[in-house]
N, C-alpha and C. Protein backbone atom coordinates (compact mmCIF):
# COMPACT_ATOMS: atom_id res chain seq x y z
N UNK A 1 41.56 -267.46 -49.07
CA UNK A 1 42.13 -266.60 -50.06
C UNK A 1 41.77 -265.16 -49.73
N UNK A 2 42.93 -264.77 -49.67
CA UNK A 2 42.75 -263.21 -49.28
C UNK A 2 41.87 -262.29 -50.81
N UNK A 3 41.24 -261.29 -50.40
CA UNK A 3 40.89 -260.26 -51.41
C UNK A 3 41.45 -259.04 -51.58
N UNK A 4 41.84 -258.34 -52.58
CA UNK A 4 42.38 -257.46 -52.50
C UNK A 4 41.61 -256.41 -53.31
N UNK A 5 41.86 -255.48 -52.16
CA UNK A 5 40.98 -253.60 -52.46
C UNK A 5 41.68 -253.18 -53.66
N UNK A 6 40.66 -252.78 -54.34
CA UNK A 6 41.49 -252.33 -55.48
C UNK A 6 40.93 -250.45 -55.15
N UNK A 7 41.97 -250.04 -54.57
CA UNK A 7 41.14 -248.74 -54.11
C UNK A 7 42.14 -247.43 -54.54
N UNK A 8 41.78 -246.58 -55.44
CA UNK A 8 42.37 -245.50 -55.65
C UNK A 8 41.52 -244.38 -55.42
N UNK A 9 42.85 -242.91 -55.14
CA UNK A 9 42.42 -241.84 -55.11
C UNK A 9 41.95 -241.26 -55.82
N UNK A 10 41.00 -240.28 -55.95
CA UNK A 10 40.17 -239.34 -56.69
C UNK A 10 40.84 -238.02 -56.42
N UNK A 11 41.86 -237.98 -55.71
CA UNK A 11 42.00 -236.09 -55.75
C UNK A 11 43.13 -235.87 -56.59
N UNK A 12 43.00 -234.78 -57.05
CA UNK A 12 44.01 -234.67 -58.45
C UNK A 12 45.21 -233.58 -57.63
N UNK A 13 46.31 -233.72 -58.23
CA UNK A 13 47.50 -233.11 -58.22
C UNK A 13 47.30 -232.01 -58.29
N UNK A 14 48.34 -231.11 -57.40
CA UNK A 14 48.17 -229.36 -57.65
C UNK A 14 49.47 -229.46 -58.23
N UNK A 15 50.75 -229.66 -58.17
CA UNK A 15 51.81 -229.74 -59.05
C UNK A 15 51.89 -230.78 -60.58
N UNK A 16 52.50 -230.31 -60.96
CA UNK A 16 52.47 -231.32 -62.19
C UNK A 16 53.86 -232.31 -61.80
N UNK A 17 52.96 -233.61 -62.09
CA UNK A 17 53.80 -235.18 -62.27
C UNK A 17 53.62 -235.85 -63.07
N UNK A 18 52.90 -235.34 -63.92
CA UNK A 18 52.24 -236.35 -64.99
C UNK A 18 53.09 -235.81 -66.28
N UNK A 19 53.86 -234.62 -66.15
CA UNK A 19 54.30 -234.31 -67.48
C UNK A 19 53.47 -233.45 -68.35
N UNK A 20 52.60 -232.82 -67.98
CA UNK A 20 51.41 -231.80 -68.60
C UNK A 20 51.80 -230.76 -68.89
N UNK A 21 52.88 -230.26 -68.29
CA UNK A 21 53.16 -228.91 -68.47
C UNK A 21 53.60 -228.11 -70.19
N UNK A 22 53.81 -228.96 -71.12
CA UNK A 22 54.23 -228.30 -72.29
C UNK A 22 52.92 -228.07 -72.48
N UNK A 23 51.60 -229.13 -72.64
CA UNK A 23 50.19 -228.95 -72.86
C UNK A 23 49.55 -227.74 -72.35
N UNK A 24 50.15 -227.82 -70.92
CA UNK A 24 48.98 -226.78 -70.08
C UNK A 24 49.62 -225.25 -70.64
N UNK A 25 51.16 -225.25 -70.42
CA UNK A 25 51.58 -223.79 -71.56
C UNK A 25 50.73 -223.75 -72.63
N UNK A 26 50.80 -224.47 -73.65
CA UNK A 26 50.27 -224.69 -75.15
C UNK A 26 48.89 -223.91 -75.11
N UNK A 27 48.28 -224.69 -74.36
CA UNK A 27 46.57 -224.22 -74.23
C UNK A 27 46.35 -222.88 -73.75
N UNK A 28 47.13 -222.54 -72.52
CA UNK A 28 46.68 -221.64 -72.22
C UNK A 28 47.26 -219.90 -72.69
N UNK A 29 48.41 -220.69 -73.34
CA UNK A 29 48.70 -219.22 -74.57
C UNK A 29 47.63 -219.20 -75.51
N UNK A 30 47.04 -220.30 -76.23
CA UNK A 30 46.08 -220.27 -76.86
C UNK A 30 44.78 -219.00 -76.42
N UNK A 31 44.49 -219.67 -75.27
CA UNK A 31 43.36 -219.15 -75.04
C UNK A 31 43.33 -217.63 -74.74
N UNK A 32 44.25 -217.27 -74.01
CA UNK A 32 44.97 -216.02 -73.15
C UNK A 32 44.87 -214.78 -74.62
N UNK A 33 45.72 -215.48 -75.54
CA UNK A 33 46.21 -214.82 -76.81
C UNK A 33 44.78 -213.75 -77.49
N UNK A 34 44.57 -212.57 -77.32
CA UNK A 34 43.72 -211.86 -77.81
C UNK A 34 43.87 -212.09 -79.68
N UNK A 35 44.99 -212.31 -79.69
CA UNK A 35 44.88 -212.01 -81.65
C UNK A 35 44.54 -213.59 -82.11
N UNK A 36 44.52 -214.37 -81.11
CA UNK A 36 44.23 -215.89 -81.36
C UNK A 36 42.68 -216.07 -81.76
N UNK A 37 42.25 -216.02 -83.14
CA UNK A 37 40.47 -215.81 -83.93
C UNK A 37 39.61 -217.19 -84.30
N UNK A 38 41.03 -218.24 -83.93
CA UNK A 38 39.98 -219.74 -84.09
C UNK A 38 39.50 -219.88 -82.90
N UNK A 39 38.24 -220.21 -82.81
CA UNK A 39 37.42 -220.52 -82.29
C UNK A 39 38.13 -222.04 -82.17
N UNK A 40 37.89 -222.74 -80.95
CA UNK A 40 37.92 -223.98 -80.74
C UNK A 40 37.39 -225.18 -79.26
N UNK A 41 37.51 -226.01 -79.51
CA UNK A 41 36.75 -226.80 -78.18
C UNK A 41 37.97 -227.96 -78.14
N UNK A 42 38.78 -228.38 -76.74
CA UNK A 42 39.19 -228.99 -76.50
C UNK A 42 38.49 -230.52 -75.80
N UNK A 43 38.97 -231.61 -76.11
CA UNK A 43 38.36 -233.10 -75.30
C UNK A 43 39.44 -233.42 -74.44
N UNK A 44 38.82 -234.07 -73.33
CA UNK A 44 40.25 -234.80 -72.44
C UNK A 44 39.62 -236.04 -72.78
N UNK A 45 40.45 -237.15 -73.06
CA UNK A 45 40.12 -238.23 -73.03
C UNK A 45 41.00 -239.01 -72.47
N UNK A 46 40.69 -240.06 -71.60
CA UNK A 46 42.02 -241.14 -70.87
C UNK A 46 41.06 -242.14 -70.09
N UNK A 47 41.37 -243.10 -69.57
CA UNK A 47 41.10 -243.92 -68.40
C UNK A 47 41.05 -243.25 -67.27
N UNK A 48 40.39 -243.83 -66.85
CA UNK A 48 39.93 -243.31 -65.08
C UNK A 48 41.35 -243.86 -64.40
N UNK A 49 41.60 -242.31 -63.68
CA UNK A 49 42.71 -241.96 -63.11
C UNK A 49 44.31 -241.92 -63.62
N UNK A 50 43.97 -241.82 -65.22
CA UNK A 50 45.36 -241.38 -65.68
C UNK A 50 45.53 -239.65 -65.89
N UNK A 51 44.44 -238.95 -65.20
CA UNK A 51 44.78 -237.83 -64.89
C UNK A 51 44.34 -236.30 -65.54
N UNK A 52 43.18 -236.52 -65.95
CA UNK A 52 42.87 -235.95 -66.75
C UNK A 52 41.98 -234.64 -66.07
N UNK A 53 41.27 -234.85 -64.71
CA UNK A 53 41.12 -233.84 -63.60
C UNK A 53 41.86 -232.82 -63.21
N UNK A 54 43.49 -233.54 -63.25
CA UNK A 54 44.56 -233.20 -62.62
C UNK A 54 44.97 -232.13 -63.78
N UNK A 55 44.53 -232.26 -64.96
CA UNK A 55 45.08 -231.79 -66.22
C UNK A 55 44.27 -230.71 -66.24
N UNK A 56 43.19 -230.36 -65.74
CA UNK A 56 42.24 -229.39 -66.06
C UNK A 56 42.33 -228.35 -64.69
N UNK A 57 42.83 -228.90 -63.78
CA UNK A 57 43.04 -228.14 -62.57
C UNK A 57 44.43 -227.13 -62.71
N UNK A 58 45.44 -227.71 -63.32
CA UNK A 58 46.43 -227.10 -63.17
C UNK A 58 46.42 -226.28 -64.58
N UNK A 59 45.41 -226.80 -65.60
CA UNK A 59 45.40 -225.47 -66.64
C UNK A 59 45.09 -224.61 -66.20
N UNK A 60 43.52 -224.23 -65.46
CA UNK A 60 42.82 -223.25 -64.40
C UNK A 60 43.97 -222.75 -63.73
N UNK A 61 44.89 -223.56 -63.30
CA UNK A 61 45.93 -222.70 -62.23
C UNK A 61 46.34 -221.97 -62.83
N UNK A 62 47.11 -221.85 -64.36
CA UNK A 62 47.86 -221.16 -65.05
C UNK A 62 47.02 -220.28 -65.56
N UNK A 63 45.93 -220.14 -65.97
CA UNK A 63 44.82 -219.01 -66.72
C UNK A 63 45.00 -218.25 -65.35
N UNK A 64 44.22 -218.46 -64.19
CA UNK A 64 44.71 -217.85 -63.39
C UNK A 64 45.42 -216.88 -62.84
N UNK A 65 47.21 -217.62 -62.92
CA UNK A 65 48.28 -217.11 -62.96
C UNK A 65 48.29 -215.71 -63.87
N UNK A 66 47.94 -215.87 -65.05
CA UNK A 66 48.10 -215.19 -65.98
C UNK A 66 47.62 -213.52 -66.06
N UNK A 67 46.34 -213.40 -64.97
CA UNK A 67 45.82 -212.27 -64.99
C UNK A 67 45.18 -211.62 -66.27
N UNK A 68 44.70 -212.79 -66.91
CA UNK A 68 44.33 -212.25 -68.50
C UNK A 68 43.33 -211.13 -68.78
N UNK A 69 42.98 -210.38 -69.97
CA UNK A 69 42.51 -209.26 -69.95
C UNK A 69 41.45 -209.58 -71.48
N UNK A 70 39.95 -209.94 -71.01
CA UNK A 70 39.19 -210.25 -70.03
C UNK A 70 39.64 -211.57 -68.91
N UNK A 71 39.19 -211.58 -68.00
CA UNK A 71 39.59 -212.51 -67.08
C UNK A 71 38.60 -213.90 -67.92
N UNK A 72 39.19 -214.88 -67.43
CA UNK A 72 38.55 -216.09 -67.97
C UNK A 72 38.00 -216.93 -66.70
N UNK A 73 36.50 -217.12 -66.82
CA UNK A 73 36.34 -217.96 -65.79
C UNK A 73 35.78 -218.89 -65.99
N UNK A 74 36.63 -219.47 -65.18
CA UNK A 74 36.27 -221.59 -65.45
C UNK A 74 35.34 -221.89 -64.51
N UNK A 75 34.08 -222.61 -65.75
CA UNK A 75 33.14 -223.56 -65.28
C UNK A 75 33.65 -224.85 -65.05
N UNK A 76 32.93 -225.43 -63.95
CA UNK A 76 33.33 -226.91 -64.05
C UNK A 76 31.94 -227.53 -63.87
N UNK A 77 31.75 -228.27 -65.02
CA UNK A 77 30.52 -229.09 -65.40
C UNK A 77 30.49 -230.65 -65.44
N UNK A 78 30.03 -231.27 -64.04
CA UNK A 78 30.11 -233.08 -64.34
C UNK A 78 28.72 -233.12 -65.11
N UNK A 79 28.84 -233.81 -66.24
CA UNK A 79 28.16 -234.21 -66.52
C UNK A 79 26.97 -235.44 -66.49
N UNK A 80 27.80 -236.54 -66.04
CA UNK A 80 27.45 -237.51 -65.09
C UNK A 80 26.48 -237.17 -64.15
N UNK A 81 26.44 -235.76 -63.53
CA UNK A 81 25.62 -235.47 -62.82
C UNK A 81 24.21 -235.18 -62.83
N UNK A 82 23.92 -235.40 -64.24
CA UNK A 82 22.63 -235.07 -65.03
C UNK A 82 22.39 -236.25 -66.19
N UNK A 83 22.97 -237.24 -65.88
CA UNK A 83 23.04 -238.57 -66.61
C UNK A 83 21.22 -238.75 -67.11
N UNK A 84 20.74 -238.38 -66.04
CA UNK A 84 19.04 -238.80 -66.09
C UNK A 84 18.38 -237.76 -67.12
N UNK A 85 18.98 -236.81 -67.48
CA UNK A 85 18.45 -235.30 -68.03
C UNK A 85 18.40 -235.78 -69.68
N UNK A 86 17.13 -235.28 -70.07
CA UNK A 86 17.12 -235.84 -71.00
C UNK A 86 17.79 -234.46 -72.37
N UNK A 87 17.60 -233.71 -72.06
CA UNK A 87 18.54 -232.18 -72.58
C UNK A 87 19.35 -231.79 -71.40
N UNK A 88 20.28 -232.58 -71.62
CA UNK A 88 21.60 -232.07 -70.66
C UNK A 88 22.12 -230.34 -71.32
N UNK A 89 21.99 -229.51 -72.19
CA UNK A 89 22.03 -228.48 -72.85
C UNK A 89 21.81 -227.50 -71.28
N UNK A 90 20.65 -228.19 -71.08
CA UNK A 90 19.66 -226.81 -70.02
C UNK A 90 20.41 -226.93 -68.54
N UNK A 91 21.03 -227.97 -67.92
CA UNK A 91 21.66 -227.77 -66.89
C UNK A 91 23.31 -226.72 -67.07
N UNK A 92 23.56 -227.55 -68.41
CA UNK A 92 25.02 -227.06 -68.64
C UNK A 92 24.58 -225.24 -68.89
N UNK A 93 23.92 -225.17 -69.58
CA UNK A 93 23.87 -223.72 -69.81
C UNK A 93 23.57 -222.73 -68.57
N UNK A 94 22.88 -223.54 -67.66
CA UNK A 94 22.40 -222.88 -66.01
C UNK A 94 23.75 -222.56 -65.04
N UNK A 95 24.69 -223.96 -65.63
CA UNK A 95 25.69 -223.66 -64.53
C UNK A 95 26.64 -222.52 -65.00
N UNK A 96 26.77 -222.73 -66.40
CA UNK A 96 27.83 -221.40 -67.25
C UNK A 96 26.71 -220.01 -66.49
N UNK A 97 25.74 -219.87 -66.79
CA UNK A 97 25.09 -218.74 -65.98
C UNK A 97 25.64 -218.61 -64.35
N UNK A 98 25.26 -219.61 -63.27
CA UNK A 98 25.60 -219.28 -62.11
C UNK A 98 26.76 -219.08 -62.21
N UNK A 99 28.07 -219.28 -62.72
CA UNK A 99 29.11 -219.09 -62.89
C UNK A 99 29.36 -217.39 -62.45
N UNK A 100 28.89 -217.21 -63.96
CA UNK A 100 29.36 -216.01 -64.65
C UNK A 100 28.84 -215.10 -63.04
N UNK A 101 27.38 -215.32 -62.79
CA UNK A 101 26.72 -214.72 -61.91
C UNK A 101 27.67 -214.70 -60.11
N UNK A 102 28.22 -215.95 -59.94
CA UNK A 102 29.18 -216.09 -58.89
C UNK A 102 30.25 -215.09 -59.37
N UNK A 103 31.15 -214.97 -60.56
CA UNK A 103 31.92 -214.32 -60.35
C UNK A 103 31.71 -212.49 -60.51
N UNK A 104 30.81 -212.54 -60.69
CA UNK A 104 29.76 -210.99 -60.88
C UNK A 104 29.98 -210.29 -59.39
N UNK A 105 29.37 -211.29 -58.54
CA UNK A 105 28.83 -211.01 -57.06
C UNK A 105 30.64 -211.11 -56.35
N UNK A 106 31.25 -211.78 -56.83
CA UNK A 106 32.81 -211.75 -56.01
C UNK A 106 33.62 -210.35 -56.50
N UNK A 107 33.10 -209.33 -57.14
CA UNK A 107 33.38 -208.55 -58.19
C UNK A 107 33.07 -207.19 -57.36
N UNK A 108 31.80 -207.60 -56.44
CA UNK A 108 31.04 -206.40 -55.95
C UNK A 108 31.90 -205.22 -55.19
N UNK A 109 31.34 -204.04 -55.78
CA UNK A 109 32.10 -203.03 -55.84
C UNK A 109 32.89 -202.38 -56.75
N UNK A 110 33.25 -203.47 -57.25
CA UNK A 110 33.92 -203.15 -58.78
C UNK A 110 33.58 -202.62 -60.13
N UNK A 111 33.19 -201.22 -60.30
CA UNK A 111 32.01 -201.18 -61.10
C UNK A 111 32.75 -200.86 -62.44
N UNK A 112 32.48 -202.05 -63.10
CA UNK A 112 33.47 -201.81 -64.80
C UNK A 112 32.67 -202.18 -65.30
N UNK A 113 32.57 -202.04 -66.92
CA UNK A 113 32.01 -202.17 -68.07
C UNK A 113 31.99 -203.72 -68.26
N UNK A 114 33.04 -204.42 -67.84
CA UNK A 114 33.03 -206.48 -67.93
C UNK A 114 32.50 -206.72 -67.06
N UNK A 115 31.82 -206.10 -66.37
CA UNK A 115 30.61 -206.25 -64.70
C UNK A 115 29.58 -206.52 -65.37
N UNK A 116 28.93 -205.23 -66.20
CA UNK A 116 27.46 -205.42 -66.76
C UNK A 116 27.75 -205.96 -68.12
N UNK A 117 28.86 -206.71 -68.72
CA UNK A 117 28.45 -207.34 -69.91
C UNK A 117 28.83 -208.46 -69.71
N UNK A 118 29.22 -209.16 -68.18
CA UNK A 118 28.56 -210.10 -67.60
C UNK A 118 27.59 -210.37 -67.47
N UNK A 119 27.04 -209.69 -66.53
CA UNK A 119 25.32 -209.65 -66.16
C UNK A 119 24.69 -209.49 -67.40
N UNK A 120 24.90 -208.81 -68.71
CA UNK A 120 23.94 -209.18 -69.31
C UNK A 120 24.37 -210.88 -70.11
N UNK A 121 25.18 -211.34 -70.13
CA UNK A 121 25.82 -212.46 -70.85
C UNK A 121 24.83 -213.68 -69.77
N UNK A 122 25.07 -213.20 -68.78
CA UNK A 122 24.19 -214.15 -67.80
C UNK A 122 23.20 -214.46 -67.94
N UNK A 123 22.59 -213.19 -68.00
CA UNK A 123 21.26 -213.17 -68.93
C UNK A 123 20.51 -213.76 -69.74
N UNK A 124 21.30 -213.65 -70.98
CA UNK A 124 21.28 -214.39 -71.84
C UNK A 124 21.60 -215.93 -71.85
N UNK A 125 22.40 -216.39 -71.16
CA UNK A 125 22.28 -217.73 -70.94
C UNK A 125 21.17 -218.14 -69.95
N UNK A 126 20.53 -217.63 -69.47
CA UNK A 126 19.50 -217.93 -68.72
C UNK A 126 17.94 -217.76 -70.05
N UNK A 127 18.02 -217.05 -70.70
CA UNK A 127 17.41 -216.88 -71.47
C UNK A 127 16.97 -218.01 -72.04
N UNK A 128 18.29 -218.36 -73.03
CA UNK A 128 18.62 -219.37 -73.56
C UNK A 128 17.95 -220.61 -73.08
N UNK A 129 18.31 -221.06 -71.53
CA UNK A 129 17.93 -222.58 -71.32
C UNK A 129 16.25 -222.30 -71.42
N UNK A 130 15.39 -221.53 -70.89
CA UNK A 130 14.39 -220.97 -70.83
C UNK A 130 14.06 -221.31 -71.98
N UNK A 131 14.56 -220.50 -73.10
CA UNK A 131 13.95 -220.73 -74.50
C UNK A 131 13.73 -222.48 -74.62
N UNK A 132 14.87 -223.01 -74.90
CA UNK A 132 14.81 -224.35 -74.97
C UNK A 132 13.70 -225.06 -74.18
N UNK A 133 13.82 -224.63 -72.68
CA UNK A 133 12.98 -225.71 -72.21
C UNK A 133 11.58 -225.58 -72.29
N UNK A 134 11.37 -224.73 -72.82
CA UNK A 134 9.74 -223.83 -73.44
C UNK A 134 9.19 -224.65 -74.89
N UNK A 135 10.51 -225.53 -75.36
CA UNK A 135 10.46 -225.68 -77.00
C UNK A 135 9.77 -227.49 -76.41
N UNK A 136 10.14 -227.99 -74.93
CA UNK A 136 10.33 -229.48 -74.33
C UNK A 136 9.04 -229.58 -74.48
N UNK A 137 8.76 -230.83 -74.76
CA UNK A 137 7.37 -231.81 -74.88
C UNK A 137 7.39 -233.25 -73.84
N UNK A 138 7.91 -233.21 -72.91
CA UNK A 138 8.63 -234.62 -72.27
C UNK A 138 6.92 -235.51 -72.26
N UNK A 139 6.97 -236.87 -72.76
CA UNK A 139 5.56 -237.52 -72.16
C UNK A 139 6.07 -238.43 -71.60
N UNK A 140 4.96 -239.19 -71.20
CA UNK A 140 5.07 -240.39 -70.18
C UNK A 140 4.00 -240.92 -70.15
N UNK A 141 4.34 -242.41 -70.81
CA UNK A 141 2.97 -243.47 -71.04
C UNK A 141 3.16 -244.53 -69.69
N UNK A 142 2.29 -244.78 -69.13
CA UNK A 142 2.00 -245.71 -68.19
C UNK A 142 0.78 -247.24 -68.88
N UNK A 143 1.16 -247.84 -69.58
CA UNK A 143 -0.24 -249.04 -69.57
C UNK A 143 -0.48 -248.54 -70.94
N UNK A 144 -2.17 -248.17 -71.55
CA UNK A 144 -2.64 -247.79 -71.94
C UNK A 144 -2.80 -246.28 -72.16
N UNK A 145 -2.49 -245.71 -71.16
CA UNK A 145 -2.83 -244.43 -70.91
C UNK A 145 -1.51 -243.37 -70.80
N UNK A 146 -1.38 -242.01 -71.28
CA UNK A 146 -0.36 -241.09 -71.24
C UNK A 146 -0.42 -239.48 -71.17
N UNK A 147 0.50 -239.30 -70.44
CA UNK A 147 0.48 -237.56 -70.37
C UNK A 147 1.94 -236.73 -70.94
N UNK A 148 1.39 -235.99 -71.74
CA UNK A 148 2.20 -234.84 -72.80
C UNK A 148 2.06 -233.52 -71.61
N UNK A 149 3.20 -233.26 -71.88
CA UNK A 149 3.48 -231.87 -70.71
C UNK A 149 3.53 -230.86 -71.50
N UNK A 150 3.52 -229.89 -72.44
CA UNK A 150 3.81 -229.00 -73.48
C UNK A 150 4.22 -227.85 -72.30
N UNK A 151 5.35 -227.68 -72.42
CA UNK A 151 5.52 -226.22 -71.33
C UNK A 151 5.47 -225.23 -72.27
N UNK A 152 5.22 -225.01 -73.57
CA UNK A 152 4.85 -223.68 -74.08
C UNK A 152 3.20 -223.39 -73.62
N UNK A 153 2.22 -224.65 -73.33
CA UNK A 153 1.20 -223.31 -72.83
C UNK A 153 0.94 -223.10 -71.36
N UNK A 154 1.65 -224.00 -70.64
CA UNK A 154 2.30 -223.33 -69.20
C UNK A 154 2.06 -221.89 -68.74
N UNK A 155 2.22 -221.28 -70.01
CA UNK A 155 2.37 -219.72 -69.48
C UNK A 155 3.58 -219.04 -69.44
N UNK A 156 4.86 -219.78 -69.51
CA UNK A 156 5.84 -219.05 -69.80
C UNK A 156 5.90 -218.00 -70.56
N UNK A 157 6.07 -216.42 -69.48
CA UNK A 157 6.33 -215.40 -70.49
C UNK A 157 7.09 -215.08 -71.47
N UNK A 158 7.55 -215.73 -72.62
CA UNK A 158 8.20 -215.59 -73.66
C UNK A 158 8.25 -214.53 -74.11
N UNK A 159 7.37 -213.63 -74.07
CA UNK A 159 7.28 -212.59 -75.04
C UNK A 159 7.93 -212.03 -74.65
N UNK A 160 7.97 -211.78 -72.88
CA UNK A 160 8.94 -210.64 -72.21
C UNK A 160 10.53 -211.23 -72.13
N UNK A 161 11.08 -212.15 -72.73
CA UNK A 161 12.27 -212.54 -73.01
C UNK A 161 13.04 -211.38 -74.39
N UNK A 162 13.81 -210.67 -74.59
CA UNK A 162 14.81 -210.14 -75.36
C UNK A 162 15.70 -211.25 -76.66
N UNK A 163 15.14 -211.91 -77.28
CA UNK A 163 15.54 -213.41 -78.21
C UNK A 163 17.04 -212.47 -79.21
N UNK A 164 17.24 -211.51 -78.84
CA UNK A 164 18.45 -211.16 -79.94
C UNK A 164 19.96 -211.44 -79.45
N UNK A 165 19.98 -212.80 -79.42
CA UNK A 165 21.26 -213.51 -78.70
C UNK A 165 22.19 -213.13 -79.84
């Protein structure tokens, strides 16, 4: 008896085939739209490989496209990738920092006012995970016996942190 591979692709579409396109308009007037004041958070939800990669790539294409004013720049955060993390908060907030900080440095030369209120936004998200992971107590019992890590008396300079997020 033969076996059969059950083997699919992982790389997502740069054109749309899936039919996304009224969505990916929808959203990204949303976002683009300066007089647009709700605040909001979108979910993708689907089965593995009905396309939901593909859906987030070709929104990015269109923000993009758009040349918006501030520019919008897309993080991309697996989460999966920190499955073991027990405050997944502190990676996600590190990568929105290198982000911001990558697109800072692709910028160079460019000296505008959305330059340094990047860099300081960066900042502040760096701040941020800092704060948090200063607040972490992680222990670990072996048997009988256990060790408490307290990284507040570590020494972390807190004080010299700016807390007016």
């Amino acid at each position: 008896m033969a076996k059969q591979l059950n083997i699919r692709s992982d790389i997502y579409c740069e054109k749309d085939l899936l039919g996304f396109d009224k969505y990916v308009e929808t959203l990204s007037g949303m976002i683009e739209d300066s007089d647009f004041k709700t605040p909001f958070c979108i979910g993708i939800f689907g089965n593995w490989g009905c396309g939901k990669t593909s859906f987030m790539h070709l929104l990015e294409s269109r923000l993009k496209e758009g040349n918006s004013s501030p520019y919008i720049i897309p993080v991309w955060f697996n989460p999966w990738r920190y499955e073991k993390e027990d405050h997944l908060i502190i990676p996600f907030l590190k990568t929105i920092q290198h982000d911001i900080e990558k697109y800072i440095e692709s910028q160079k030369g460019t000296k505008t006012r959305l330059a340094a209120g990047l860099k300081r936004a960066a900042t502040k998200v760096g701040e941020v995970s800092a704060a948090i992971a200063y607040g972490i107590k992680p222990e670990c019992k072996l048997g009988g016996f256990g060790i408490e890590l307290d990284i507040a008396k570590l020494g972390y300079p807190l004080d010299s942190c700016n807390h007016n997020i």
